[in-house]
N, C-alpha and C. Protein backbone atom coordinates (compact mmCIF):
# COMPACT_ATOMS: atom_id res chain seq x y z
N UNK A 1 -35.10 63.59 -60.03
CA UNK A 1 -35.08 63.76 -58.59
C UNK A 1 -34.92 62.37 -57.94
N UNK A 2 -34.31 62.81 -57.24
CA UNK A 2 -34.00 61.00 -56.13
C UNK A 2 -35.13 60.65 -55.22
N UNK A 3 -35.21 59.21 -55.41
CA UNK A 3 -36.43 58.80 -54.62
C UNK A 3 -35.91 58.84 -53.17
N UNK A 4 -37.33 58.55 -52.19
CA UNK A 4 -37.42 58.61 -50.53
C UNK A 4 -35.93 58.01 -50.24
N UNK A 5 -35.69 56.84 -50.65
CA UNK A 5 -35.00 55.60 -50.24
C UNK A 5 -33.54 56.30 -50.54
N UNK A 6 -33.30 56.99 -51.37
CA UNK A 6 -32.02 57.58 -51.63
C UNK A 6 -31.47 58.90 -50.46
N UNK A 7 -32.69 59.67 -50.10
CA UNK A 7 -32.28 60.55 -49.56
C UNK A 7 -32.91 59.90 -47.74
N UNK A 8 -33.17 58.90 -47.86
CA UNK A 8 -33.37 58.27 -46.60
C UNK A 8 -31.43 57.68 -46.02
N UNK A 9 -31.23 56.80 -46.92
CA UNK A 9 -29.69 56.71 -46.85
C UNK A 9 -29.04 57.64 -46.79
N UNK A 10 -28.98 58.77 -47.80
CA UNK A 10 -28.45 60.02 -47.37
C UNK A 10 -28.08 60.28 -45.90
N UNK A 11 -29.49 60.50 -45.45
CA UNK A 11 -29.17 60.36 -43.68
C UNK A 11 -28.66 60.19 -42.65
N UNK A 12 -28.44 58.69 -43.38
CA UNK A 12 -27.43 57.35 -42.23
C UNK A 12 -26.18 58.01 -42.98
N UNK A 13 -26.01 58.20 -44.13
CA UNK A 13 -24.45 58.33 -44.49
C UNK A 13 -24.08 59.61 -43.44
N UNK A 14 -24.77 60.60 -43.45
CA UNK A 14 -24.80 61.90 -42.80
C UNK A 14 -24.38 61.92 -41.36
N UNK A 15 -25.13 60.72 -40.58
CA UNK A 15 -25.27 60.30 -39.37
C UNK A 15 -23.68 59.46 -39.27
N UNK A 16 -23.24 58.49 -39.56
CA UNK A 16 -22.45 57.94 -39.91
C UNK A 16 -20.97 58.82 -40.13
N UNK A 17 -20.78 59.99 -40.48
CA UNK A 17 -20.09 60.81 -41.01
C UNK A 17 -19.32 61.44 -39.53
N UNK A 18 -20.22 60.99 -38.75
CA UNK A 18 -19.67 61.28 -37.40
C UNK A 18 -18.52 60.71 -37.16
N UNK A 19 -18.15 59.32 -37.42
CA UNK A 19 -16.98 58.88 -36.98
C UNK A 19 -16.00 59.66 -37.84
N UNK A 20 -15.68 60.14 -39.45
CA UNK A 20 -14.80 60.68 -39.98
C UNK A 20 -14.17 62.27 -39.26
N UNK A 21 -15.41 62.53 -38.55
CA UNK A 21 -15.17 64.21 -38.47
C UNK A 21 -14.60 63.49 -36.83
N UNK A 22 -15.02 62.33 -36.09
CA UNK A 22 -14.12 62.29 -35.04
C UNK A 22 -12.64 62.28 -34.97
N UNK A 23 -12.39 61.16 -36.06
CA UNK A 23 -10.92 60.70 -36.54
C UNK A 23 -10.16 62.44 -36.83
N UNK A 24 -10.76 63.07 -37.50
CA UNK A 24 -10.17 64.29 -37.99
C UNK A 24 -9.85 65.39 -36.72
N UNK A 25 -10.69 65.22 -35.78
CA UNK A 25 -10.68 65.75 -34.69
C UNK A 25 -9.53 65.64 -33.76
N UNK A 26 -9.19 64.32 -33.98
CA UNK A 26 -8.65 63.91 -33.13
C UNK A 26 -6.71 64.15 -33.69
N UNK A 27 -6.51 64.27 -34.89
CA UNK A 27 -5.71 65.20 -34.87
C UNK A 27 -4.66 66.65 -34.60
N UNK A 28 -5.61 66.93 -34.03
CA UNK A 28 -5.95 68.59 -34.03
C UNK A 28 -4.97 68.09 -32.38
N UNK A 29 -3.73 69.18 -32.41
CA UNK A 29 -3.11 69.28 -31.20
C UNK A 29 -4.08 69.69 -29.75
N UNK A 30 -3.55 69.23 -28.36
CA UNK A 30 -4.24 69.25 -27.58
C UNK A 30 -4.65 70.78 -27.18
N UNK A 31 -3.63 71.69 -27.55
CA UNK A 31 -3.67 72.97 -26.98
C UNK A 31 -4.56 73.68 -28.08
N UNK A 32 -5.02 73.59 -29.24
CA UNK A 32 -5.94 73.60 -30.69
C UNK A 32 -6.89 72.99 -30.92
N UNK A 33 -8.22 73.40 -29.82
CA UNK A 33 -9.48 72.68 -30.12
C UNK A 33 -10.18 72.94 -31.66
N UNK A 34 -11.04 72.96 -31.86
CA UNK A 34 -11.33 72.32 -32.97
C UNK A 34 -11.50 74.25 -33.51
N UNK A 35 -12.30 74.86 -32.71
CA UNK A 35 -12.43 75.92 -32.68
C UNK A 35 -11.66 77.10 -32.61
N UNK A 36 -10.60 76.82 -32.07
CA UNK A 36 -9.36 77.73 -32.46
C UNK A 36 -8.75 77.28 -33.60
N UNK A 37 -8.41 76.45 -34.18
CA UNK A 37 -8.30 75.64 -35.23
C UNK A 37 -9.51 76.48 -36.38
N UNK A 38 -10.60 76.77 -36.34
CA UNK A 38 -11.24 77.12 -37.05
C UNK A 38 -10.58 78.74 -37.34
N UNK A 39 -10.40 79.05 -36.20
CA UNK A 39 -10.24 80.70 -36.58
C UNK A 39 -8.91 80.74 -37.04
N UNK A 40 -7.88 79.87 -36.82
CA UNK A 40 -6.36 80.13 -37.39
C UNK A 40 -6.71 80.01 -39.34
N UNK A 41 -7.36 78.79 -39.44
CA UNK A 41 -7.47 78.93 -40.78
C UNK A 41 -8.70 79.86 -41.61
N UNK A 42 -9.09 80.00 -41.14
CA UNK A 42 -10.62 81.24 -41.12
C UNK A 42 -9.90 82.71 -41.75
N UNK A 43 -8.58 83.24 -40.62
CA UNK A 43 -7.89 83.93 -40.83
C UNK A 43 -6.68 83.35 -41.98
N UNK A 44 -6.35 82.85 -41.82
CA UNK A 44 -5.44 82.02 -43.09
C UNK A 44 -6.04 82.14 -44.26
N UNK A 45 -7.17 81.79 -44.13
CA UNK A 45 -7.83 81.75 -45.35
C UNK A 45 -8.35 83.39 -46.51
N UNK A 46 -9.24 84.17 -45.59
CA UNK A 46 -9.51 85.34 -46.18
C UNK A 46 -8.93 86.54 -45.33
N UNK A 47 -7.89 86.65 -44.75
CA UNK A 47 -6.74 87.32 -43.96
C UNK A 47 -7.50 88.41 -42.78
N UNK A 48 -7.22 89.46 -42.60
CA UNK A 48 -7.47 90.20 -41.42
C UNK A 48 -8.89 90.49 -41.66
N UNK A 49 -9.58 90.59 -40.07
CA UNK A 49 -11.01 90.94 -40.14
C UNK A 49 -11.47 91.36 -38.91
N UNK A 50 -12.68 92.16 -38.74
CA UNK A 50 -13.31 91.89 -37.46
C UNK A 50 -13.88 90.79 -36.85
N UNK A 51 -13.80 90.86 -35.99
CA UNK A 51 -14.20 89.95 -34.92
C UNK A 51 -16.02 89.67 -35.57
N UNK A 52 -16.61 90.36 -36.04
CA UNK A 52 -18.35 90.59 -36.52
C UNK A 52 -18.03 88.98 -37.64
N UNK A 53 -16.98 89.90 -38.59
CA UNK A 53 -17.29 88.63 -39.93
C UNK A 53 -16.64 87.43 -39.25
N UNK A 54 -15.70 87.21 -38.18
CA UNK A 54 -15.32 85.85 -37.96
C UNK A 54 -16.57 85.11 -37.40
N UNK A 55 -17.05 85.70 -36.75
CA UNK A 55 -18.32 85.27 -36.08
C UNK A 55 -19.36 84.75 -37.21
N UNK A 56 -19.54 85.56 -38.64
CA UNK A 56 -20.61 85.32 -39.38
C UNK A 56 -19.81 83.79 -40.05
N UNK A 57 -18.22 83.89 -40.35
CA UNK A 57 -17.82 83.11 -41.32
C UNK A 57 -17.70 81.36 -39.74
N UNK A 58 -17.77 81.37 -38.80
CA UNK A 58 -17.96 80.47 -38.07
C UNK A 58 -19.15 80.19 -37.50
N UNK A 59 -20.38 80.84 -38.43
CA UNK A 59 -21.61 80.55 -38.37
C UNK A 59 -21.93 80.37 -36.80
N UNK A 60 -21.49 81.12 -35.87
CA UNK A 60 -21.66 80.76 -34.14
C UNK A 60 -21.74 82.24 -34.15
N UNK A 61 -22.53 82.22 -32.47
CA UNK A 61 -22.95 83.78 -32.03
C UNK A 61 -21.11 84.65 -31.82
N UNK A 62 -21.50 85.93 -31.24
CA UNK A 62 -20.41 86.46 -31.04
C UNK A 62 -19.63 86.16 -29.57
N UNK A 63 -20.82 85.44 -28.45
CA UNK A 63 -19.91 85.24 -27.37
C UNK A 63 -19.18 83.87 -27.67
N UNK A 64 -19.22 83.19 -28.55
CA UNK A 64 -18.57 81.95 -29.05
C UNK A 64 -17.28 82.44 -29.34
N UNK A 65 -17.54 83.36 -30.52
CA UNK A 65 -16.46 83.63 -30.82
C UNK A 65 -15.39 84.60 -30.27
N UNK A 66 -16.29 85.10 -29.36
CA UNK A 66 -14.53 85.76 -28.39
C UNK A 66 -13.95 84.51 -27.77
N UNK A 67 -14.73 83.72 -27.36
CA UNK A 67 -13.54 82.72 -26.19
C UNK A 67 -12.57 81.86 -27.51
N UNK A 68 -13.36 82.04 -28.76
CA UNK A 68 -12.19 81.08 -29.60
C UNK A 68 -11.41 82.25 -29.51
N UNK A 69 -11.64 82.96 -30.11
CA UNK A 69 -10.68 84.26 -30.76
C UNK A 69 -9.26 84.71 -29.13
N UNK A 70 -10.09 84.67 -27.53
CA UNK A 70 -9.61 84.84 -26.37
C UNK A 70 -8.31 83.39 -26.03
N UNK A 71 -8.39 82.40 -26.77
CA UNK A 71 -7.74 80.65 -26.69
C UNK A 71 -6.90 81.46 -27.39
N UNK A 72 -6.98 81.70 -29.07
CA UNK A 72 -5.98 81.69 -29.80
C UNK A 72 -4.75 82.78 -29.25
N UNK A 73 -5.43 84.23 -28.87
CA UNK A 73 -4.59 85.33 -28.69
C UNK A 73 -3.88 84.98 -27.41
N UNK A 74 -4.64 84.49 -26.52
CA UNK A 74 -3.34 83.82 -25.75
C UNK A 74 -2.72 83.13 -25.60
N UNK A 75 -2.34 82.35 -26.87
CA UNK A 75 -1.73 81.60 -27.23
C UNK A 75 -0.08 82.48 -28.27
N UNK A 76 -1.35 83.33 -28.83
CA UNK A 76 -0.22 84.42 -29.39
C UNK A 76 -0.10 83.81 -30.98
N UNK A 77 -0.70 83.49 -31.06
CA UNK A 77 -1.06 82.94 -32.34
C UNK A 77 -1.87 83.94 -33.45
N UNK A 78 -2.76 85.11 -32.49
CA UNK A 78 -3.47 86.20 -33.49
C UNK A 78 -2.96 87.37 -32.34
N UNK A 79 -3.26 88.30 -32.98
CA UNK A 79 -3.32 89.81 -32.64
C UNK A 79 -4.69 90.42 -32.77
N UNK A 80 -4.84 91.51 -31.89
CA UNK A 80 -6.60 92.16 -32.07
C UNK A 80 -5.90 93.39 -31.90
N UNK A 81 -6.10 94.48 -32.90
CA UNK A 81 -5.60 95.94 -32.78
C UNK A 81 -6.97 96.47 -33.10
N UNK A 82 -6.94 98.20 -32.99
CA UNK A 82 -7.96 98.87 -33.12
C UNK A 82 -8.32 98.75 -34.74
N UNK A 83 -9.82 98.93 -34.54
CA UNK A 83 -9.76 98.80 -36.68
C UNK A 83 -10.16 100.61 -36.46
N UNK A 84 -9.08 101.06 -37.56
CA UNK A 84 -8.96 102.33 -38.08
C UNK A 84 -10.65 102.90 -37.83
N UNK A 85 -11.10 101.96 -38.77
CA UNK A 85 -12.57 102.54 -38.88
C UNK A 85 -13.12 103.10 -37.85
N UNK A 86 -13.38 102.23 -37.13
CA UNK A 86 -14.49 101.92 -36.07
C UNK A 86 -13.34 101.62 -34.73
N UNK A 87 -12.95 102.79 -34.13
CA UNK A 87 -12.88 102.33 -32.81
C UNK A 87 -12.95 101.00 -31.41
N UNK A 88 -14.33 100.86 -32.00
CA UNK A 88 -15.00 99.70 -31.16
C UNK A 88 -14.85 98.92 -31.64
N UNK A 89 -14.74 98.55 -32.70
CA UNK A 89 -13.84 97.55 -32.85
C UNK A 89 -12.57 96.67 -33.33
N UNK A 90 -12.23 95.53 -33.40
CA UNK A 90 -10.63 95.37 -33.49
C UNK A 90 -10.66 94.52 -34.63
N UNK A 91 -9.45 94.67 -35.24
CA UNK A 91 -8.83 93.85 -36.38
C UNK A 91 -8.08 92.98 -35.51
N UNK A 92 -8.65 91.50 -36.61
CA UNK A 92 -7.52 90.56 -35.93
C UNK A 92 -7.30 89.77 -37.21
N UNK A 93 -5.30 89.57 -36.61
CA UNK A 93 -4.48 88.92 -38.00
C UNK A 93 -3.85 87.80 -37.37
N UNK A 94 -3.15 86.84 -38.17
CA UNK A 94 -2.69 85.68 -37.58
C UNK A 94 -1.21 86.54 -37.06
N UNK A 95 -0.58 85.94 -36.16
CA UNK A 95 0.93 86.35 -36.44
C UNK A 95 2.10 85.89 -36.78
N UNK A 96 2.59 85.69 -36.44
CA UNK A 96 3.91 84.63 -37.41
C UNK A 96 3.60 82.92 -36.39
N UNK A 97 3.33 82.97 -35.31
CA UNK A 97 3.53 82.13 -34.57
C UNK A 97 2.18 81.37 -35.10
N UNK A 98 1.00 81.83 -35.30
CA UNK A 98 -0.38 81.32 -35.70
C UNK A 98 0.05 80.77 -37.30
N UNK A 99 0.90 81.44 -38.19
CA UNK A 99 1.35 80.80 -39.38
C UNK A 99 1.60 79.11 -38.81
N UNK A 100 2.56 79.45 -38.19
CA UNK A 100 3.43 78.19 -38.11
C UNK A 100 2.58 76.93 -37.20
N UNK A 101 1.38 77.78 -36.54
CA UNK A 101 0.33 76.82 -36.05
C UNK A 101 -0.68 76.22 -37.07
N UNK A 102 -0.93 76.69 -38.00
CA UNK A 102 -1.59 76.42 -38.98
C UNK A 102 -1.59 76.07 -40.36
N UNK A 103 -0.17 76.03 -40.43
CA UNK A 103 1.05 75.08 -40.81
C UNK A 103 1.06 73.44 -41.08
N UNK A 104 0.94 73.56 -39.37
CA UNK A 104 0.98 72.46 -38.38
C UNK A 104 -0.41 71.56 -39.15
N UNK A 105 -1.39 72.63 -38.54
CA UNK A 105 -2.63 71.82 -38.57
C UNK A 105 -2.70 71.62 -39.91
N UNK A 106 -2.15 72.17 -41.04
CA UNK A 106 -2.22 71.66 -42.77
C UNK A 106 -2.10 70.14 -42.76
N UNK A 107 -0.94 70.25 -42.55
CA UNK A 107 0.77 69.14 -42.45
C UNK A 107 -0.61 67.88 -41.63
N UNK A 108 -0.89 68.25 -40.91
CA UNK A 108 -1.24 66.68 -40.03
C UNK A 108 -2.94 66.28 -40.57
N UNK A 109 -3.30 67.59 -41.46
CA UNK A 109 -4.81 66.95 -41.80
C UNK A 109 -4.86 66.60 -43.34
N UNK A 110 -3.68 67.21 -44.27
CA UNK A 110 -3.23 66.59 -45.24
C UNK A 110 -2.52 64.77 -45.54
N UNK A 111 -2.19 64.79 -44.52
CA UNK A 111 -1.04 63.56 -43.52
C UNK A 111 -2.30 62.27 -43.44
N UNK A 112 -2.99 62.76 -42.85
CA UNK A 112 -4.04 61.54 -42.65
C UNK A 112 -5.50 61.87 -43.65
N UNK A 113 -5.52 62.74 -44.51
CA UNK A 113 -6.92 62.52 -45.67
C UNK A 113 -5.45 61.70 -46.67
N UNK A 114 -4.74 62.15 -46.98
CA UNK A 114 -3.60 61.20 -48.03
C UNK A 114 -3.50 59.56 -47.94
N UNK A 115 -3.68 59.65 -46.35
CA UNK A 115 -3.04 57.91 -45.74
C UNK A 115 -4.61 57.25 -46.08
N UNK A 116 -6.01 57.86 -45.50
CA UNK A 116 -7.21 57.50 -45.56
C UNK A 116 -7.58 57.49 -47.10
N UNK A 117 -7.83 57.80 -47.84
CA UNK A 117 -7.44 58.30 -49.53
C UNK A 117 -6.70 57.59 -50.66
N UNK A 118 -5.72 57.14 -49.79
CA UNK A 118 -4.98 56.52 -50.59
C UNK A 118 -5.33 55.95 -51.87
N UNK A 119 -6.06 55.00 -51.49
CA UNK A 119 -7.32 54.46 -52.95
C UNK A 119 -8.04 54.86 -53.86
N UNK A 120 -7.97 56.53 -53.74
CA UNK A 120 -9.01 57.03 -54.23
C UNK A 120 -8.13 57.69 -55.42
N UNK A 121 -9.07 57.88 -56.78
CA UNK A 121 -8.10 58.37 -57.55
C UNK A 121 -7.86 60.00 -57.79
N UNK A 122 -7.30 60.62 -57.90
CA UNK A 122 -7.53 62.03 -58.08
C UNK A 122 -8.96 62.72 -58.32
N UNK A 123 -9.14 61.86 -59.31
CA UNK A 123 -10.52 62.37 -59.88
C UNK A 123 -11.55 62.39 -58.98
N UNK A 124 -11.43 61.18 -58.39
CA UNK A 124 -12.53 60.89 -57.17
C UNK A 124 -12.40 61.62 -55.83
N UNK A 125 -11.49 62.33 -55.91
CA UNK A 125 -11.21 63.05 -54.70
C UNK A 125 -11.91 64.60 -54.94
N UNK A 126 -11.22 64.70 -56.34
CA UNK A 126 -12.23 65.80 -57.20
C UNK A 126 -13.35 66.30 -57.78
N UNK A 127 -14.06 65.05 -57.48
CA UNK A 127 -15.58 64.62 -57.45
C UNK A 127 -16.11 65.33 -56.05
N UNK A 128 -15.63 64.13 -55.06
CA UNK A 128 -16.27 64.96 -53.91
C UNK A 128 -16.26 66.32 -53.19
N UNK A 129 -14.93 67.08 -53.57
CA UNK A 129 -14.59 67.97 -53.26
C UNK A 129 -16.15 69.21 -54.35
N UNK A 130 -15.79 69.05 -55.44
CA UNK A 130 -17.66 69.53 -56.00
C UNK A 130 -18.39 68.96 -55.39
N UNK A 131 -18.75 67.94 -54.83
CA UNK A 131 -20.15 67.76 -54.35
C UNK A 131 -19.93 67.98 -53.12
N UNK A 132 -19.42 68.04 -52.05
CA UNK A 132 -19.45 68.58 -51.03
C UNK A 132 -19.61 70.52 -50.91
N UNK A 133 -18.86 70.77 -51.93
CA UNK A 133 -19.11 71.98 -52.53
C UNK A 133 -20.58 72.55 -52.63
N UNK A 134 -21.11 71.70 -53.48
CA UNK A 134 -22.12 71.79 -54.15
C UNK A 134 -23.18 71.76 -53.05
N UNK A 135 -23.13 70.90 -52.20
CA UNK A 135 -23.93 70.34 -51.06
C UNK A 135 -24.20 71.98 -49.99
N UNK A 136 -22.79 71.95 -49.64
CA UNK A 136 -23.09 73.18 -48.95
C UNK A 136 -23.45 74.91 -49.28
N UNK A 137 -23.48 74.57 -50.28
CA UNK A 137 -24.08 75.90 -51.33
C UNK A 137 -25.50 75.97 -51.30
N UNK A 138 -25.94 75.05 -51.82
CA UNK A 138 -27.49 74.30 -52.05
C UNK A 138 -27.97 74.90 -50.13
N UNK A 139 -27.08 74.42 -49.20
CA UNK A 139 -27.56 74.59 -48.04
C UNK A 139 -27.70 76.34 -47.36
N UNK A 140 -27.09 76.49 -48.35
CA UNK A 140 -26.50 78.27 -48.12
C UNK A 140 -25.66 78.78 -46.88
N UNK A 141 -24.70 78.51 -46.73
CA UNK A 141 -23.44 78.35 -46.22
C UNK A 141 -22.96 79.31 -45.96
N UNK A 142 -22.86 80.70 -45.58
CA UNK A 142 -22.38 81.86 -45.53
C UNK A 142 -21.30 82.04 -45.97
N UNK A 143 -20.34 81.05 -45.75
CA UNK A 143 -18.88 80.83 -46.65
C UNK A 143 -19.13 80.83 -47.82
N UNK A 144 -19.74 80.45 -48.67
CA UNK A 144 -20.15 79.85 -50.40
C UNK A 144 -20.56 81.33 -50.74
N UNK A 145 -21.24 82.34 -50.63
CA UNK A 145 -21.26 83.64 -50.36
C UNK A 145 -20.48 85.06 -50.29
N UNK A 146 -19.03 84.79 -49.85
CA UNK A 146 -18.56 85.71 -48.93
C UNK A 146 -17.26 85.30 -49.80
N UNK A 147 -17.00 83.93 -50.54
CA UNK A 147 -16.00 83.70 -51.08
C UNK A 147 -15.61 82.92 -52.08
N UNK A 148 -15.09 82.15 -52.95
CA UNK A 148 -15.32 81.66 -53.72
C UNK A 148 -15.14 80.05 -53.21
N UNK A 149 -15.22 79.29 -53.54
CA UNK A 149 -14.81 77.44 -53.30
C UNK A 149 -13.38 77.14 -53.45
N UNK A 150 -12.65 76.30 -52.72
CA UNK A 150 -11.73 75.80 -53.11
C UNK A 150 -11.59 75.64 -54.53
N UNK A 151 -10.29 76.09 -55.58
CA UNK A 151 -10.30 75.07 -56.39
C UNK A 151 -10.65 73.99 -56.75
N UNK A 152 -10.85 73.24 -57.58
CA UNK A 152 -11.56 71.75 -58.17
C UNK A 152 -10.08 71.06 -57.83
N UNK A 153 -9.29 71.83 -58.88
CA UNK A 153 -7.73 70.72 -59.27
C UNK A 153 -6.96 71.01 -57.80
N UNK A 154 -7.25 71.44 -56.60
CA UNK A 154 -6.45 71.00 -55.70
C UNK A 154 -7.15 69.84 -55.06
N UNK A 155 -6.31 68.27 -55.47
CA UNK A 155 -7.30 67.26 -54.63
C UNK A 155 -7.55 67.23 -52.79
N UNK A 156 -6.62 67.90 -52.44
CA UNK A 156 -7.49 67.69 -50.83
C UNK A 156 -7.05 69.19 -50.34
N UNK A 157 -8.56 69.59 -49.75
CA UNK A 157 -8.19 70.71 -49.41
C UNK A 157 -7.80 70.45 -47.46
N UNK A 158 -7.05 72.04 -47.42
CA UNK A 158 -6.08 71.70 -46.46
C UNK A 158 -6.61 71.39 -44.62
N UNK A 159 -7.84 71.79 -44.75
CA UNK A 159 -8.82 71.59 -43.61
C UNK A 159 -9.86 71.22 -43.65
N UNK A 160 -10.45 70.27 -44.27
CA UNK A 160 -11.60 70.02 -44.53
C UNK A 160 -12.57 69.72 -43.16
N UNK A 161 -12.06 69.27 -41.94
CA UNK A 161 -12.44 68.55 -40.86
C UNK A 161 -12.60 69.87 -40.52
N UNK A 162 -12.14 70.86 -40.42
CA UNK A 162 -12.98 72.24 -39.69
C UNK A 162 -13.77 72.79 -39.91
N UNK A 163 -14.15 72.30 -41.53
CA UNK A 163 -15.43 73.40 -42.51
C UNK A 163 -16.93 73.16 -41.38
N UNK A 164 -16.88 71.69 -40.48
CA UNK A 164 -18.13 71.74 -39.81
C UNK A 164 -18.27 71.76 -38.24
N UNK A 165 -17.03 71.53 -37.70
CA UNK A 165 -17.04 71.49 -36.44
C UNK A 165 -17.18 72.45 -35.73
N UNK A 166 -17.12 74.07 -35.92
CA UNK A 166 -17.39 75.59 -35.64
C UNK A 166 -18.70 75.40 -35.97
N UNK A 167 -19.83 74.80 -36.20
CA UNK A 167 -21.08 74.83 -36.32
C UNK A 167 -21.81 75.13 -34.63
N UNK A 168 -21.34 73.94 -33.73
CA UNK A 168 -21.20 73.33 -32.72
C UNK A 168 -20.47 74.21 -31.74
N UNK A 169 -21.14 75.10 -30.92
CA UNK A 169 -20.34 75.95 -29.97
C UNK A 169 -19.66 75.21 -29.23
N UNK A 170 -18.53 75.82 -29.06
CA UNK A 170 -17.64 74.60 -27.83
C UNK A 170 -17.84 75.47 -26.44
């Protein structure tokens, strides 16, 4: 087990971590807050759903997540149809235009972890990608749960800067 002094630094690194998730932020097109950004790849990621699990998988209440889910669709980027099931409520899918938005946001957060990275060797990229893994599992993550982890052997996954910023209601 790690002594005080290790998981005291921990901390500051934690604290500190703020400027990376700014830089990453600051990517993200003006019309694609961080939070619509979450739900394009949210949906990208484990495909059509209710509005209930986007809410559980963006760890935010449900009035959070209509105004993201309300940004994206009028943007035209998702669709909300009736879910067969349940009446009350709606399935929502990306649509071709939300592809090509989230695309986008791959392309420009791949673009700058590559340029920032540079130095790092595969392996080490593949290191952290498990321990960040690992980290948020340990924390119990509703994502770590609901789905499996990125691959190991893909060295940068394609959004990493969104896995925390949907924490944080906008």
């Amino acid at each position: 087990m790690a002594e005080r002094t290790q998981y005291e630094e921990l901390m500051r690194q934690f604290s500190a971590f703020g400027a990376v998730r700014r830089e990453l932020g600051r990517i993200l097109p003006s019309d694609c807050p961080s939070g619509s950004a979450a739900v394009l790849i949210l949906l990208g990621r484990y495909g059509d759903m209710r509005m209930s699990k986007l809410a559980e998988l963006l760890s935010v209440d449900m009035s959070v997540t209509s105004r993201h889910v309300a940004h994206v669709a009028g943007r035209g980027w998702i669709e909300r149809s009736p879910d067969p099931a349940d009446g009350r409520s709606r399935i929502l899918r990306l649509t071709p235009g939300g592809q090509v938005r989230l695309d986008e946001l791959s392309r420009r957060t791949a673009q700058l972890l590559a340029d920032r990275l540079s130095g790092w060797s595969d392996d080490e990229v593949g290191q952290l990608i498990r321990l960040m893994a690992r980290l948020r599992a340990d924390f119990g993550d509703c994502r770590t749960h609901t789905a499996q982890p990125p691959p190991v052997e893909t060295p940068h996954s394609p959004h990493p800067e969104l896995e925390h910023t949907t924490r944080t209601p906008a």
